[in-house]
Protein backbone atom coordinates (compact mmCIF):
# COMPACT_ATOMS: atom_id res chain seq x y z
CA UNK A 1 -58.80 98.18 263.89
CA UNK A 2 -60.71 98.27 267.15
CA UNK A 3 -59.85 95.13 270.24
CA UNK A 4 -63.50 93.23 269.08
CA UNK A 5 -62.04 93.38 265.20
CA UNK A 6 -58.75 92.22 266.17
CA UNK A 7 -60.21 88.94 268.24
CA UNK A 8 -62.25 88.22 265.64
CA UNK A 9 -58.76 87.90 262.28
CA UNK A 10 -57.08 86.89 265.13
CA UNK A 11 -59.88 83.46 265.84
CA UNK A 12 -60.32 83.50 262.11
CA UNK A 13 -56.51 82.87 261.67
CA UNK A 14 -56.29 80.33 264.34
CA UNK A 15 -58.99 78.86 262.83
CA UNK A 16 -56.86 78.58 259.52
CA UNK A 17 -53.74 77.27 261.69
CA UNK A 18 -51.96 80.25 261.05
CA UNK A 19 -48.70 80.50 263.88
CA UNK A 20 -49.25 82.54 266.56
CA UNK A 21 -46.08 84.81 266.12
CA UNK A 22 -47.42 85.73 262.32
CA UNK A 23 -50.54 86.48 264.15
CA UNK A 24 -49.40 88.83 266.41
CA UNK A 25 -47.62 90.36 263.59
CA UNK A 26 -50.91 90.66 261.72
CA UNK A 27 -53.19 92.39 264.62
CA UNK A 28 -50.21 94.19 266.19
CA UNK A 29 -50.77 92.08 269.80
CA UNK A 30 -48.39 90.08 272.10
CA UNK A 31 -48.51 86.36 271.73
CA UNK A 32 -49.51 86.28 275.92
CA UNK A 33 -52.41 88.66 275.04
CA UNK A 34 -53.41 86.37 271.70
CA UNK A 35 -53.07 82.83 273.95
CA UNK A 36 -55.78 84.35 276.52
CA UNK A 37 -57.87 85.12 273.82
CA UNK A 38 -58.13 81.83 272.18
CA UNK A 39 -58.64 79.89 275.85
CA UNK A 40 -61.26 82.28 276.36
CA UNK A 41 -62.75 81.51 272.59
CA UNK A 42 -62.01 77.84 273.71
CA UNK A 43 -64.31 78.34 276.92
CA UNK A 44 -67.14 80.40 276.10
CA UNK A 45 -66.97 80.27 271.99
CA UNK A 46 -66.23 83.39 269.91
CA UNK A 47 -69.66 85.06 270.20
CA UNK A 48 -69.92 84.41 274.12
CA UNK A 49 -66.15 85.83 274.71
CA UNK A 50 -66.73 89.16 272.89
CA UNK A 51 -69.58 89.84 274.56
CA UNK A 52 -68.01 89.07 277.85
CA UNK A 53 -64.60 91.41 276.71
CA UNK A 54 -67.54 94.50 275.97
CA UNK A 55 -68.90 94.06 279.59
CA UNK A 56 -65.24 94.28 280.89
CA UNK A 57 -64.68 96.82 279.21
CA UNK A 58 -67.28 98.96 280.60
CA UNK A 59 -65.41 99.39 284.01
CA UNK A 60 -64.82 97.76 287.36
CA UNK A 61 -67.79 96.69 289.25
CA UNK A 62 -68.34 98.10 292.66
CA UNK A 63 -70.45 96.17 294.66
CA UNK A 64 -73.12 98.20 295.74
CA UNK A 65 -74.21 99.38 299.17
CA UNK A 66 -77.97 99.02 300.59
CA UNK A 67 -79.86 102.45 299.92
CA UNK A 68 -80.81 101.50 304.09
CA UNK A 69 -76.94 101.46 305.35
CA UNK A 70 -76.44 104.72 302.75
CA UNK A 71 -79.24 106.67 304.73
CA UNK A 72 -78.36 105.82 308.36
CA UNK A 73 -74.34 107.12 307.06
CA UNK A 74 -75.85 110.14 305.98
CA UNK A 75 -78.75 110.24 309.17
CA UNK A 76 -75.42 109.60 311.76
CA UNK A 77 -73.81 112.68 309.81
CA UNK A 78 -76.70 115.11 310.18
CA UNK A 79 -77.23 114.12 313.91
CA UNK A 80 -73.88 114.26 315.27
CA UNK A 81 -72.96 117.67 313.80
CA UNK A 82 -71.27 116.35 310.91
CA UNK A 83 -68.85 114.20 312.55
CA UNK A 84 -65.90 112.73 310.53
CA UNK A 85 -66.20 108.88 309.12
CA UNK A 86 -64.82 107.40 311.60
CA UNK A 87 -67.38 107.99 314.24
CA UNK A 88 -70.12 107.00 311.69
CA UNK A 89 -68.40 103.51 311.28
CA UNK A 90 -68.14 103.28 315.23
CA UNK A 91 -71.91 104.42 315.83
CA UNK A 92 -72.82 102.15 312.79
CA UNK A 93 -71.44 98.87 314.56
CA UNK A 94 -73.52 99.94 317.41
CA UNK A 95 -76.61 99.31 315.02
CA UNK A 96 -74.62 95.77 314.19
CA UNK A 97 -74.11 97.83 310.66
CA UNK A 98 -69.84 96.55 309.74
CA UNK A 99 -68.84 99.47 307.54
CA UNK A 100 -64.99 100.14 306.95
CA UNK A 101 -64.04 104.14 307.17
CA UNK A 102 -63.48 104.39 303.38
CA UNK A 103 -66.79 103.08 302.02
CA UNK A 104 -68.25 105.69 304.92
CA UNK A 105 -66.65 108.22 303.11
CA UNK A 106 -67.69 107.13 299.69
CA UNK A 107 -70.92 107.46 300.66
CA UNK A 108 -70.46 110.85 301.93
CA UNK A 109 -68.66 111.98 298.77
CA UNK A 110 -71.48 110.12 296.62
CA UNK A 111 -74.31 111.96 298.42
CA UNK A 112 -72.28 115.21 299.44
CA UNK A 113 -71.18 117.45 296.47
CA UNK A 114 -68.06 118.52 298.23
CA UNK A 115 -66.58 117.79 301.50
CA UNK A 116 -63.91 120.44 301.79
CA UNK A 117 -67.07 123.33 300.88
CA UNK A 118 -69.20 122.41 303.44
CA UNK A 119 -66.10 122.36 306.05
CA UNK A 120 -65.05 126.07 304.70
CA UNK A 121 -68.97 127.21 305.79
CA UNK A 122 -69.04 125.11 309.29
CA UNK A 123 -69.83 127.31 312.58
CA UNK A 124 -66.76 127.65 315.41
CA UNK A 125 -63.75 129.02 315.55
CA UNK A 126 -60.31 127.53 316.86
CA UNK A 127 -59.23 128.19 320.34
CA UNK A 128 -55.48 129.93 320.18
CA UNK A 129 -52.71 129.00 322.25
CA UNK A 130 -53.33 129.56 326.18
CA UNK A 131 -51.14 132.60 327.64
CA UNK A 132 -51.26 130.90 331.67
CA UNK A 133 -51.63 127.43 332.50
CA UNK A 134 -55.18 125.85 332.21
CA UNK A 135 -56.57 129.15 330.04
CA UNK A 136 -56.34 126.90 327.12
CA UNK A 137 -57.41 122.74 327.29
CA UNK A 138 -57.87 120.93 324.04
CA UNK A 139 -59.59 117.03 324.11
CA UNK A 140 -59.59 114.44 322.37
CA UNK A 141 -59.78 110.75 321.57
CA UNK A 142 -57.35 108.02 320.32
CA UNK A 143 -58.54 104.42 319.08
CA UNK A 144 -56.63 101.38 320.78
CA UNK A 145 -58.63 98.58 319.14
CA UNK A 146 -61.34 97.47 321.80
CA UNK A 147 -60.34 100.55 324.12
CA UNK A 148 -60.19 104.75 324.09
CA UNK A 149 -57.98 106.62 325.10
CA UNK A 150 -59.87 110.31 325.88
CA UNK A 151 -57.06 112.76 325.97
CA UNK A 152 -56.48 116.09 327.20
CA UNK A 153 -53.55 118.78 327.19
CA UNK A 154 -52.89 122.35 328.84
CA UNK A 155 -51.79 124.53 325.34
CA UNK A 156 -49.14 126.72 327.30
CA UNK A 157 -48.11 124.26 329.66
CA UNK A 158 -48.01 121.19 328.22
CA UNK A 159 -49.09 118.99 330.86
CA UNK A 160 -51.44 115.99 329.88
CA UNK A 161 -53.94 113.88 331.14
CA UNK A 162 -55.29 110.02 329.50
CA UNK A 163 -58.04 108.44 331.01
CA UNK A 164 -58.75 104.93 329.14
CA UNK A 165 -62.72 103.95 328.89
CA UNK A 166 -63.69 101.01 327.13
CA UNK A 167 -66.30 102.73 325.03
CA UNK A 168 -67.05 106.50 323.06
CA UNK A 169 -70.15 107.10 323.94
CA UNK A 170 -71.37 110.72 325.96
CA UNK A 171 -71.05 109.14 329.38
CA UNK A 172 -67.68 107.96 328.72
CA UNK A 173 -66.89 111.49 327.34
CA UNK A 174 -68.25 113.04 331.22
CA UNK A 175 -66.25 110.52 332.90
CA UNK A 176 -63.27 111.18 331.30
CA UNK A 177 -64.06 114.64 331.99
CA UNK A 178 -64.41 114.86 335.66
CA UNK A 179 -61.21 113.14 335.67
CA UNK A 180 -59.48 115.77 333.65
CA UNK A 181 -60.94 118.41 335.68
CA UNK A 182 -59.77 116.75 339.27
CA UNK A 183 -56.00 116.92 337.62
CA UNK A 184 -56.60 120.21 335.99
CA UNK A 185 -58.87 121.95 338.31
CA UNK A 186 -60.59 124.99 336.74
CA UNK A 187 -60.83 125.32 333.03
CA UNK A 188 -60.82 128.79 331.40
CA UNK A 189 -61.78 127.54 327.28
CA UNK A 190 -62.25 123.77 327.09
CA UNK A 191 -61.61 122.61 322.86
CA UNK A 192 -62.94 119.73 321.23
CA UNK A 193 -64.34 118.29 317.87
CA UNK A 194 -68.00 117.30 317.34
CA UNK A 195 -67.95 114.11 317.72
CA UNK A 196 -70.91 112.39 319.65
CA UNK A 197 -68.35 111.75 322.45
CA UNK A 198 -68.63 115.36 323.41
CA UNK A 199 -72.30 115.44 323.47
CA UNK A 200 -75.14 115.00 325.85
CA UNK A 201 -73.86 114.12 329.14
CA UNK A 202 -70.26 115.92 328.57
CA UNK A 203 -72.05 118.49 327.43
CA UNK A 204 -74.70 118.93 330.31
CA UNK A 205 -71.66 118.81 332.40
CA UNK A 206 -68.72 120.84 330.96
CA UNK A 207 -69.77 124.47 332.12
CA UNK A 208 -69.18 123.06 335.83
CA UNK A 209 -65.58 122.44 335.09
CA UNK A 210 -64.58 125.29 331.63
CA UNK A 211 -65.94 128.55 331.92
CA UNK A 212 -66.14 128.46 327.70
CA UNK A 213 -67.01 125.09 325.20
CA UNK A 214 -65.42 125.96 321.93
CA UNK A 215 -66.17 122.44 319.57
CA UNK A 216 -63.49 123.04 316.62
CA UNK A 217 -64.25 123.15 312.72
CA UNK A 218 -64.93 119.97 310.88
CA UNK A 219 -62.12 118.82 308.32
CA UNK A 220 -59.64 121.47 310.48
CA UNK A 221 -56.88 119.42 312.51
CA UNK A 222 -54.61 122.68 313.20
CA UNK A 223 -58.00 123.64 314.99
CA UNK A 224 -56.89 120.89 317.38
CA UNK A 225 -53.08 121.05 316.31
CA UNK A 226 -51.62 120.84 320.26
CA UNK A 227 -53.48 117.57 321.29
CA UNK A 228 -53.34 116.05 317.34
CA UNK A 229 -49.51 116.42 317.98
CA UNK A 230 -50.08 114.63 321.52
CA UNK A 231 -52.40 111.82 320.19
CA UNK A 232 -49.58 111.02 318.13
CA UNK A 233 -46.22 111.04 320.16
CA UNK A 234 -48.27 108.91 322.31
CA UNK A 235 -49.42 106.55 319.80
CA UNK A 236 -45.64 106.41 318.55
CA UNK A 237 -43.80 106.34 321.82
CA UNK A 238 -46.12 104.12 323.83
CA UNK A 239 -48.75 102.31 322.57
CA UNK A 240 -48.14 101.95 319.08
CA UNK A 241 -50.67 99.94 316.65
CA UNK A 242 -51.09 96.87 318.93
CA UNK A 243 -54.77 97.18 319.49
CA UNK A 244 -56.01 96.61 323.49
CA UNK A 245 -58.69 94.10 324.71
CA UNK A 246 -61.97 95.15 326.53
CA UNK A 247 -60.02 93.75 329.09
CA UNK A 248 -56.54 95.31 329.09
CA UNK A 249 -57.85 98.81 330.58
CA UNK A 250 -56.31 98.58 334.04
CA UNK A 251 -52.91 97.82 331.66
CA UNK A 252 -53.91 100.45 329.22
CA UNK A 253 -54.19 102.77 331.79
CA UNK A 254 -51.39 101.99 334.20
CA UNK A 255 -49.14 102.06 331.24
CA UNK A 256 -50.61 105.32 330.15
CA UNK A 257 -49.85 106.52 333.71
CA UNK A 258 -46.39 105.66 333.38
CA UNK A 259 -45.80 107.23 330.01
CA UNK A 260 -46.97 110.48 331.44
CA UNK A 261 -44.88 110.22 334.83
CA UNK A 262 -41.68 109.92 331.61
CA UNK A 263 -43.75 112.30 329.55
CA UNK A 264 -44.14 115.06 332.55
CA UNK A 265 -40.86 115.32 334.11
CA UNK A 266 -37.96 113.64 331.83
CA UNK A 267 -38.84 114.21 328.21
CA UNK A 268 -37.78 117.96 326.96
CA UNK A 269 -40.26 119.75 323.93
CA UNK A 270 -38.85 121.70 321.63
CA UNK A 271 -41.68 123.94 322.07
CA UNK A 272 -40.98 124.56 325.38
CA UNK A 273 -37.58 125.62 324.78
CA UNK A 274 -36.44 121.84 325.55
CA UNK A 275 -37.94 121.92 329.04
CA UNK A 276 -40.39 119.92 330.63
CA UNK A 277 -43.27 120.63 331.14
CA UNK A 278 -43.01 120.07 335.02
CA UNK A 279 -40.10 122.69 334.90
CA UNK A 280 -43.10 125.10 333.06
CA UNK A 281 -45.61 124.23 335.85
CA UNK A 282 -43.04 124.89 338.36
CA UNK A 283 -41.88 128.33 336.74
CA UNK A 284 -45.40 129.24 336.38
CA UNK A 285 -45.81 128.87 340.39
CA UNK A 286 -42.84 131.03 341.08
CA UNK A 287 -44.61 134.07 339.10
């Protein structure tokens, strides 16, 4: 017999004071399963439970998003070049719009047949591993709560910049830029992603310091595997997941400073054959 038919010998024993244990015998249910049962008959009477059990039964209900907030996810998508969900939750709270990341990307997948096909037909192509130092320069970003941390790393060197700005919008993006070029200096093939961070103003500006923009594939990280891998031993080593203040950027930044005076000339990469990469830089010179 069905779950409605078993409620209904089960309330129709009760009814006859039949124990509970012979009950359970009867429709085959646990005496924990037949006691919510009869405080829900108790509560709502036997035609008001089963028809509340049905509606249950139909699945969990989601509460819904505004068709309004679902169209500005997908509008933010379309005008920033497809940028990833956690940009459209950043831009979003710009608009006083609180999304979290994973009901950003429930929207997508709702409205978007398939993520991972639209990333295998995106434009660009990944920038491969520079052969002299500064041919190859990948950027980034890293989220520290109320700050950002734009990043930057020479592929064949290894050498790093982080320049903290309390915001991710364009103009943060060129001012983080002119800082990596002063370190840097000329810039053969500059790499980032598409997010809106690396648009307008960086973009008006970056042919002054890279001879070549390459903006990396959607849904790709190896694209952007040498300052992904950065992002992250700096996350672990240094700043962990204690988010910053608005006001903490002199401290972000001095103690990003410090991390790369440790990160420059002490700490060995495997990659490099367990040098540094100030021992690189300095081999590089001797050439």
């Amino acid at each position: 017999m069905d779950s409605v038919t078993q409620i209904r010998v089960a309330w129709a024993l009760r009814r006859k004071n039949v124990p509970v244990e012979e009950i359970g015998q009867e429709v085959g249910r646990h005496r924990a399963t037949l006691y919510r049962w009869f405080r829900g008959i108790a509560r709502y009477g036997i035609e008001g439970y089963i028809r509340r059990y049905r509606e249950a039964k139909k699945g969990r209900r989601v509460r819904k998003t505004h068709p309004y907030v679902e169209q500005r996810v997908l509008s933010i998508r379309r005008a920033y070049r497809e940028c990833c969900g956690q940009k459209i939750a950043y831009l979003l709270q710009q608009e006083g719009i609180v999304l979290s990341v994973s009901t950003v990307y429930r929207i997508l997948n709702k409205h978007l047949k398939s993520l991972r096909k639209h990333a295998r037909t995106a434009r660009g192509q990944p920038a491969q591993k520079g052969c002299c130092p500064r041919d190859v320069v990948q950027m980034d970003t890293l989220d520290l709560g109320g700050l950002y941390a734009f990043t930057a790393i020479d592929t064949y060197t290894r050498e790093a910049v982080v320049v903290i700005r309390p915001g991710l919008s364009a103009q943060d993006g060129q001012q983080a830029l002119e800082v990596v070029a002063q370190r840097f200096g000329p810039i053969r093939v500059l790499q980032t992603d598409g997010g809106s961070e690396f648009e307008k103003e960086f973009a008006a500006v970056v042919h002054r310091y890279a001879q070549e923009h390459v903006i990396a594939r959607p849904y790709k990280k190896n694209d952007q595997a040498f300052i992904e891998c950065f992002n992250g031993t700096l996350r672990r080593e240094e700043f962990g997941r204690t988010p910053f203040k608005r006001s903490d950027l002199a401290l972000a930044q001095r103690r990003a400073d410090d991390y790369l005076a440790y990160y420059h000339s002490q700490r060995p990469h495997l990659a490099l054959g367990m040098r540094t990469p100030a021992q690189v830089i300095a081999e590089s010179h001797l050439r």
